[in-house]
PDB file of N, CA and C in Angstrom:
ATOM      1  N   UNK A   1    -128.204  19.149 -36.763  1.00  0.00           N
ATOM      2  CA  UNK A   1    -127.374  18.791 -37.888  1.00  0.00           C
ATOM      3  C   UNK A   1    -127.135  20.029 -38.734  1.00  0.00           C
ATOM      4  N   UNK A   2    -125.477  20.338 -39.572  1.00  0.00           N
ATOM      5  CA  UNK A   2    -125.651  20.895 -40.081  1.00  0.00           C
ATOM      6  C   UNK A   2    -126.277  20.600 -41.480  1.00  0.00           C
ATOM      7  N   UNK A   3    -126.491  22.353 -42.098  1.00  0.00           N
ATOM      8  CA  UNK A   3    -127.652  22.363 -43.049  1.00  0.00           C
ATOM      9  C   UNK A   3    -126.723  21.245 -44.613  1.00  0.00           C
ATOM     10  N   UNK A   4    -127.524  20.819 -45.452  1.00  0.00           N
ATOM     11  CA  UNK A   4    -127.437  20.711 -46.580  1.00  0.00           C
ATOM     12  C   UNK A   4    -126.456  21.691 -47.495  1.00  0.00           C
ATOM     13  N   UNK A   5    -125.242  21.129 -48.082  1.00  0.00           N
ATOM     14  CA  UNK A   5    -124.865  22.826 -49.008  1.00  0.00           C
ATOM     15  C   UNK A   5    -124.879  21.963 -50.574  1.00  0.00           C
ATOM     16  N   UNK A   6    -124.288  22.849 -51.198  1.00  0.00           N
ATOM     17  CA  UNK A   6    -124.477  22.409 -52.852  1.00  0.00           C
ATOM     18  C   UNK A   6    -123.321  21.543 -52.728  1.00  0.00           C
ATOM     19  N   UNK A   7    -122.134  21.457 -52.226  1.00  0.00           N
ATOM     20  CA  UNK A   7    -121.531  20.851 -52.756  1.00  0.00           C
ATOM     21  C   UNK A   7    -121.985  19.115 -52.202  1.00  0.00           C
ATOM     22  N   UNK A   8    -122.596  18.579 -51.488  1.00  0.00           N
ATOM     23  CA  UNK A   8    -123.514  17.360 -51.367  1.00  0.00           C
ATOM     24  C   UNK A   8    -124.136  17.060 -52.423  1.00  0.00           C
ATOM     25  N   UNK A   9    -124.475  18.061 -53.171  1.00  0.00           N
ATOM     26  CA  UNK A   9    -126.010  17.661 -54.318  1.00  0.00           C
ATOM     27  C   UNK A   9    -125.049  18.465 -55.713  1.00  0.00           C
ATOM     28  N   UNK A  10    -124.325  18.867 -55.681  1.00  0.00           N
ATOM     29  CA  UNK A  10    -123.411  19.142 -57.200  1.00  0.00           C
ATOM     30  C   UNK A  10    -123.626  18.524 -58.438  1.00  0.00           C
ATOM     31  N   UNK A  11    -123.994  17.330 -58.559  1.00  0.00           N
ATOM     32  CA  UNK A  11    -124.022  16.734 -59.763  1.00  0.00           C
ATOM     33  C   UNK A  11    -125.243  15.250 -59.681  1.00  0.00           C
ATOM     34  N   UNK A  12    -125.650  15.046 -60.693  1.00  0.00           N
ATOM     35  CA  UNK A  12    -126.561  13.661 -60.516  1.00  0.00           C
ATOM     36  C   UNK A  12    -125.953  12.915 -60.241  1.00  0.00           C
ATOM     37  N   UNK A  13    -126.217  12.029 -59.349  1.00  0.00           N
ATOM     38  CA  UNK A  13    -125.602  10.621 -58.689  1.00  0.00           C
ATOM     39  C   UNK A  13    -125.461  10.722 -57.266  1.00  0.00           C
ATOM     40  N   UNK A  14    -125.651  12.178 -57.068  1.00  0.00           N
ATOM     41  CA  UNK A  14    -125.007  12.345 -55.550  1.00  0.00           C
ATOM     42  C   UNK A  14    -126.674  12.626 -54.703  1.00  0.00           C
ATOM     43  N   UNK A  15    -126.330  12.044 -53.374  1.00  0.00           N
ATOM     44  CA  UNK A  15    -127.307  12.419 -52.484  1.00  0.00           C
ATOM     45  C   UNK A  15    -127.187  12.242 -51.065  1.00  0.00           C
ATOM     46  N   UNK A  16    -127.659  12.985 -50.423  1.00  0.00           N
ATOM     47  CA  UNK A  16    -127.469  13.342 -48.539  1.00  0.00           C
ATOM     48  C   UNK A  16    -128.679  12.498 -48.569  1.00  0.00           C
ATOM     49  N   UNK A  17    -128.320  11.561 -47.476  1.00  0.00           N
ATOM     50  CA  UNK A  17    -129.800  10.843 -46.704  1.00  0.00           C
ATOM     51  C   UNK A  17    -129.591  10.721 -45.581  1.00  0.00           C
ATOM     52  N   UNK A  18    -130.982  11.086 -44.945  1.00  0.00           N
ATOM     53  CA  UNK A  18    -131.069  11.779 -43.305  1.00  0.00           C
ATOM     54  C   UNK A  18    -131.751  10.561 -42.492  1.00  0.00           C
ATOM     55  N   UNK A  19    -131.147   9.895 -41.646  1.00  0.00           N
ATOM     56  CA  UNK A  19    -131.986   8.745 -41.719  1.00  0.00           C
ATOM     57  C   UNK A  19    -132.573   8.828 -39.424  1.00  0.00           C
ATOM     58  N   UNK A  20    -133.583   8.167 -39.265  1.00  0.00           N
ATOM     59  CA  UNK A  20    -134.690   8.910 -38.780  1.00  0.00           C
ATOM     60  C   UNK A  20    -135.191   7.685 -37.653  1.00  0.00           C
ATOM     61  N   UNK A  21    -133.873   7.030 -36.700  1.00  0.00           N
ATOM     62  CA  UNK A  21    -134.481   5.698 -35.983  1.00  0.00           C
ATOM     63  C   UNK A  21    -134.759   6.099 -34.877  1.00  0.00           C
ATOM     64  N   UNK A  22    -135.636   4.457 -34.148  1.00  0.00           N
ATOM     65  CA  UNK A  22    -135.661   4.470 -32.879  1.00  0.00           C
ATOM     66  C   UNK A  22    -134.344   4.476 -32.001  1.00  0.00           C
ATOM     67  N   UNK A  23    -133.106   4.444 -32.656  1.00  0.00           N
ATOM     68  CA  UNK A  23    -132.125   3.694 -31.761  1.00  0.00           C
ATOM     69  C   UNK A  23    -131.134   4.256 -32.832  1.00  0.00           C
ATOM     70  N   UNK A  24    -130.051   3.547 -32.107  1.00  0.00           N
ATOM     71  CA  UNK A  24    -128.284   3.391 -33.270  1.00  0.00           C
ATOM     72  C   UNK A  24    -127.954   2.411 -33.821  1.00  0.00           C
ATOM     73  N   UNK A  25    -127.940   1.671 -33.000  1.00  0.00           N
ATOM     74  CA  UNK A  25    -128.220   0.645 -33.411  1.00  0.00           C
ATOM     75  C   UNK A  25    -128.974  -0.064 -35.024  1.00  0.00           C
ATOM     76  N   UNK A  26    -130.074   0.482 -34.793  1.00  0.00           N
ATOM     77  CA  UNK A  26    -131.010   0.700 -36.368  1.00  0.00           C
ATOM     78  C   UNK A  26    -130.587   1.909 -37.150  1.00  0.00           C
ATOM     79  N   UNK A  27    -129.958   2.696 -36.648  1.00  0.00           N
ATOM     80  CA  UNK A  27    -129.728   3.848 -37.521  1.00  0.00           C
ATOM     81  C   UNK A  27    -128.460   3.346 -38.546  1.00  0.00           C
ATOM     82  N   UNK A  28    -127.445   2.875 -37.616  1.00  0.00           N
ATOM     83  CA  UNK A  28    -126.381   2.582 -38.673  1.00  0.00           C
ATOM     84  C   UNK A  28    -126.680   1.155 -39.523  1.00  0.00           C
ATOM     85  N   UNK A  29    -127.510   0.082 -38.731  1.00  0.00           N
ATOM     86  CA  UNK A  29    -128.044  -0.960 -40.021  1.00  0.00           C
ATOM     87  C   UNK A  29    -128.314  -0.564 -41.116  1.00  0.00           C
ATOM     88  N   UNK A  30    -129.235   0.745 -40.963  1.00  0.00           N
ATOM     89  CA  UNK A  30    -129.936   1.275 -42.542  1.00  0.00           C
ATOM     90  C   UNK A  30    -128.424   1.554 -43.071  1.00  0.00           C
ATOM     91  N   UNK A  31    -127.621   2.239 -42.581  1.00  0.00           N
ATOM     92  CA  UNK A  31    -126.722   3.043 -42.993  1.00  0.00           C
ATOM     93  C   UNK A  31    -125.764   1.545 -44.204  1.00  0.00           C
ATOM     94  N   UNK A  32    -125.631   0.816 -43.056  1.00  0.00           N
ATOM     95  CA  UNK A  32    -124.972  -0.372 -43.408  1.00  0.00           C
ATOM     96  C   UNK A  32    -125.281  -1.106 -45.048  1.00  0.00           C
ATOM     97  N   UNK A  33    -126.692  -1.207 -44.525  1.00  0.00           N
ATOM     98  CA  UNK A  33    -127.900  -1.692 -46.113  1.00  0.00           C
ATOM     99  C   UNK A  33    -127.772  -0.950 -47.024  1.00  0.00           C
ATOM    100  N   UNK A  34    -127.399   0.915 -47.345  1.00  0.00           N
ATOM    101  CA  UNK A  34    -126.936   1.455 -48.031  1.00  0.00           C
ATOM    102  C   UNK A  34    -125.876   1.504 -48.809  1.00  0.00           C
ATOM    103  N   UNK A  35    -124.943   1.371 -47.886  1.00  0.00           N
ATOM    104  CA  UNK A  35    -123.287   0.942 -48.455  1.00  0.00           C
ATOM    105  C   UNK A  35    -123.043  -0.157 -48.867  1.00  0.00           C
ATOM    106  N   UNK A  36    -124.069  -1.114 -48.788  1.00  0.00           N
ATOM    107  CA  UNK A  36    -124.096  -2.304 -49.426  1.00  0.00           C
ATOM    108  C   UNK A  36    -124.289  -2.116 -50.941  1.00  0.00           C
ATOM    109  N   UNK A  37    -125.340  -1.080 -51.352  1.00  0.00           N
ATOM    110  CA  UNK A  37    -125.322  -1.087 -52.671  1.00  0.00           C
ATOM    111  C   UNK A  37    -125.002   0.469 -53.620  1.00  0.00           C
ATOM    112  N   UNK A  38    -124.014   1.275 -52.832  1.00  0.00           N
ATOM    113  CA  UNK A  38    -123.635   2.379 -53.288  1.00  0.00           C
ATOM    114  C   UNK A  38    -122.721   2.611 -52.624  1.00  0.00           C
ATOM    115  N   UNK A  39    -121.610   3.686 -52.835  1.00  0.00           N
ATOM    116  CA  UNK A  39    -120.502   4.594 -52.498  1.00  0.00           C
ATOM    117  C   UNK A  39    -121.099   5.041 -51.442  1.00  0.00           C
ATOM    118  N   UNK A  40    -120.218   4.905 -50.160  1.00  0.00           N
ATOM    119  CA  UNK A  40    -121.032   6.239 -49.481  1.00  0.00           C
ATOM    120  C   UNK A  40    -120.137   6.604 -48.271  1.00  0.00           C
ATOM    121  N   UNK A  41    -120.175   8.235 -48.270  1.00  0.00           N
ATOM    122  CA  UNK A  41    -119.714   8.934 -46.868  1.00  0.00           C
ATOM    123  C   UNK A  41    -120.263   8.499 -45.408  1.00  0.00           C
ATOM    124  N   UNK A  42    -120.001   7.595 -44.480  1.00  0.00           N
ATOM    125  CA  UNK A  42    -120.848   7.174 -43.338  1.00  0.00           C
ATOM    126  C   UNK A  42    -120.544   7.859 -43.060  1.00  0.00           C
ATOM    127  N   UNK A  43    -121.650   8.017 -41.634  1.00  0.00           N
ATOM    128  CA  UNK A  43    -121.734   8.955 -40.478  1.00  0.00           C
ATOM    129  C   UNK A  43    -121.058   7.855 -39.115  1.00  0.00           C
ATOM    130  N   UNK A  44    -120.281   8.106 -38.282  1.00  0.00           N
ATOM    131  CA  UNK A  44    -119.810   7.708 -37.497  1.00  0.00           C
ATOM    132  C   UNK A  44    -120.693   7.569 -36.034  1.00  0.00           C
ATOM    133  N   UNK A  45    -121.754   8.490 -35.733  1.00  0.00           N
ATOM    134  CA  UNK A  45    -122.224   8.954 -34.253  1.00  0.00           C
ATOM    135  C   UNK A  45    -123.988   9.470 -35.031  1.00  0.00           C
ATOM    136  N   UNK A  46    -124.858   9.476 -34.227  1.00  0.00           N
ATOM    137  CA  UNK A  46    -125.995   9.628 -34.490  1.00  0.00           C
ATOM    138  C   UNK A  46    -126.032  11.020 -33.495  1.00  0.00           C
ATOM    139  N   UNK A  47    -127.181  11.918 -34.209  1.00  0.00           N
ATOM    140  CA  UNK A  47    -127.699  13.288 -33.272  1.00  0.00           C
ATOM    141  C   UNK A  47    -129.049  12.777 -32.427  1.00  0.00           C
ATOM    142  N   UNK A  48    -128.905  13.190 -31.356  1.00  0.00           N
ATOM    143  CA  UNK A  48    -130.282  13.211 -30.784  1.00  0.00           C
ATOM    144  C   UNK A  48    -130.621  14.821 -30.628  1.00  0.00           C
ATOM    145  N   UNK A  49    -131.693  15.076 -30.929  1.00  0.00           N
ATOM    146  CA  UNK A  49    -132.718  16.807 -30.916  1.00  0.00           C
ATOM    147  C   UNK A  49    -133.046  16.332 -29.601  1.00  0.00           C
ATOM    148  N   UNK A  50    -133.260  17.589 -28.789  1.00  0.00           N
ATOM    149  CA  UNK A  50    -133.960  16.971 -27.228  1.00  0.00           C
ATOM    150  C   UNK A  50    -135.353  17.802 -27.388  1.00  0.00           C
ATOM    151  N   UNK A  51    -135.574  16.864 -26.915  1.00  0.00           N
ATOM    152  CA  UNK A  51    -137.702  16.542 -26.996  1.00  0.00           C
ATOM    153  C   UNK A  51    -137.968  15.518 -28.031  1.00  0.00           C
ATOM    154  N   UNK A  52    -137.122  15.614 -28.730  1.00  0.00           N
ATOM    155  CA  UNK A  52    -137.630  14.645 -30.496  1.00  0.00           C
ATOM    156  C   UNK A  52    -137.080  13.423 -29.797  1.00  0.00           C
ATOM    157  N   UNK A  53    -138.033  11.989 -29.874  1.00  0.00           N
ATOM    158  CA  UNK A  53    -138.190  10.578 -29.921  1.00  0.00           C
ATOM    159  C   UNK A  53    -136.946  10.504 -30.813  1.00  0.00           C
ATOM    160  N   UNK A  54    -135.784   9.599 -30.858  1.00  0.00           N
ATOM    161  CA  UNK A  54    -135.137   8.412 -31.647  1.00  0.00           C
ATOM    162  C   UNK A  54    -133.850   9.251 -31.853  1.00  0.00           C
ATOM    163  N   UNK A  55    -132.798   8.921 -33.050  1.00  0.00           N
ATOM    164  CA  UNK A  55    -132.066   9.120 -33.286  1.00  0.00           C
ATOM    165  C   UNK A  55    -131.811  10.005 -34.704  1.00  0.00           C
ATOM    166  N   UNK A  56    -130.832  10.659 -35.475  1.00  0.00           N
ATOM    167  CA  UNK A  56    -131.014  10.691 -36.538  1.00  0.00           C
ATOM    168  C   UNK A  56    -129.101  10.612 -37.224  1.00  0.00           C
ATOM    169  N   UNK A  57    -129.352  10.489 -38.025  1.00  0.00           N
ATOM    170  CA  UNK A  57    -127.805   9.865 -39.047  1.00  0.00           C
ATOM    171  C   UNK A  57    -127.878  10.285 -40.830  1.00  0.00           C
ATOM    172  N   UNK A  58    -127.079  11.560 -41.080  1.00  0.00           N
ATOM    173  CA  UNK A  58    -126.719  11.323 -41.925  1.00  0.00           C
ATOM    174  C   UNK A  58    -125.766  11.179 -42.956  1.00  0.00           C
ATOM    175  N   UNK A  59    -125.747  10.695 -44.333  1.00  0.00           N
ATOM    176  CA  UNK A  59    -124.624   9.788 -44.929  1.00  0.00           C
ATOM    177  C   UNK A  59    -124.775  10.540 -46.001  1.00  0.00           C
ATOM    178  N   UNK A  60    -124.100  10.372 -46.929  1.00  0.00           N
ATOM    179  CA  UNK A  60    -123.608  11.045 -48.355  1.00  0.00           C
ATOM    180  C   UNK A  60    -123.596  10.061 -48.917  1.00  0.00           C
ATOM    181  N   UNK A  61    -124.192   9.621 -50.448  1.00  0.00           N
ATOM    182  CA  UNK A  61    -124.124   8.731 -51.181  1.00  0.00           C
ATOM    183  C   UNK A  61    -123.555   9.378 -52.330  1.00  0.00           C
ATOM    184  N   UNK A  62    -123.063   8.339 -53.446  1.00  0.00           N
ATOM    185  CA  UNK A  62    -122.322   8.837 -54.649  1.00  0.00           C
ATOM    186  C   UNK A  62    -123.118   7.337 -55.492  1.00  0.00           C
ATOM    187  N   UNK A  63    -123.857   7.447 -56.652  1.00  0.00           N
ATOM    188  CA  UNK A  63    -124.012   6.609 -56.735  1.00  0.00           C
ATOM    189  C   UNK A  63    -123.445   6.018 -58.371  1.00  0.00           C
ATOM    190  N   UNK A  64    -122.388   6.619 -58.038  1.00  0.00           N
ATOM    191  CA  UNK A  64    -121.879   6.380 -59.852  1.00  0.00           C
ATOM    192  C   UNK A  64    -120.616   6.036 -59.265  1.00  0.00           C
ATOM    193  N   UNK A  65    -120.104   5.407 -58.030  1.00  0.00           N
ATOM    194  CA  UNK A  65    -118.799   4.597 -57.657  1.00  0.00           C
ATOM    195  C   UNK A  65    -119.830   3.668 -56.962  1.00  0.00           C
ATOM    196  N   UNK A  66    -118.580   2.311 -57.052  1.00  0.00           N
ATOM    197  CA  UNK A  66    -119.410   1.346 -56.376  1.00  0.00           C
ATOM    198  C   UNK A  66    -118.763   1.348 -54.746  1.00  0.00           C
ATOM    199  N   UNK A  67    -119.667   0.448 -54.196  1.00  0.00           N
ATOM    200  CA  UNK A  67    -119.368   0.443 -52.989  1.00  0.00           C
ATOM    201  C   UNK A  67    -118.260  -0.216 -52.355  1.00  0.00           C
ATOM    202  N   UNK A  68    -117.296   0.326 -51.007  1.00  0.00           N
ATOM    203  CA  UNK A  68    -116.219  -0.695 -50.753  1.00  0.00           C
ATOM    204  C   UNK A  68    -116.898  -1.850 -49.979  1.00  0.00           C
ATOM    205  N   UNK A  69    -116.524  -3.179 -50.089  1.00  0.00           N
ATOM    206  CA  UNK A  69    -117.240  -4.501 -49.916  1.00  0.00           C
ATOM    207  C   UNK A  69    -115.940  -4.749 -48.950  1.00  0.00           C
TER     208      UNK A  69
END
């Protein structure tokens, strides 16, 4: 994945979350449960690291817009 830059973390409200499953399945549920109660940039496709167990996904939250429902 690429790295973290400032403009993700620029101002309070905002935050990158790296999320860390067995599967995709579970990766985008969390993702899902997120956007349920905040703004957020989804991730479309999960990374797999080779040797590393599971999946990983991450999303951009904004948490001073609400979420689209």
């Amino acid at each position: 994945m690429n790295p973290i830059n400032n403009a993700h973390v620029a101002r309070p409200g905002l935050a990158v979350v790296e999320i860390a499953a067995a599967d995709d399945a579970t990766a985008f549920a969390v993702q899902q449960l997120l956007g349920a109660h905040c703004a957020i940039a989804p991730a479309d496709r999960t990374a797999r690291e080779p040797g590393a167990p599971g999946v990983r996904l991450r999303c951009f939250l904004d948490l001073h817009q609400e979420p689209d429902v």
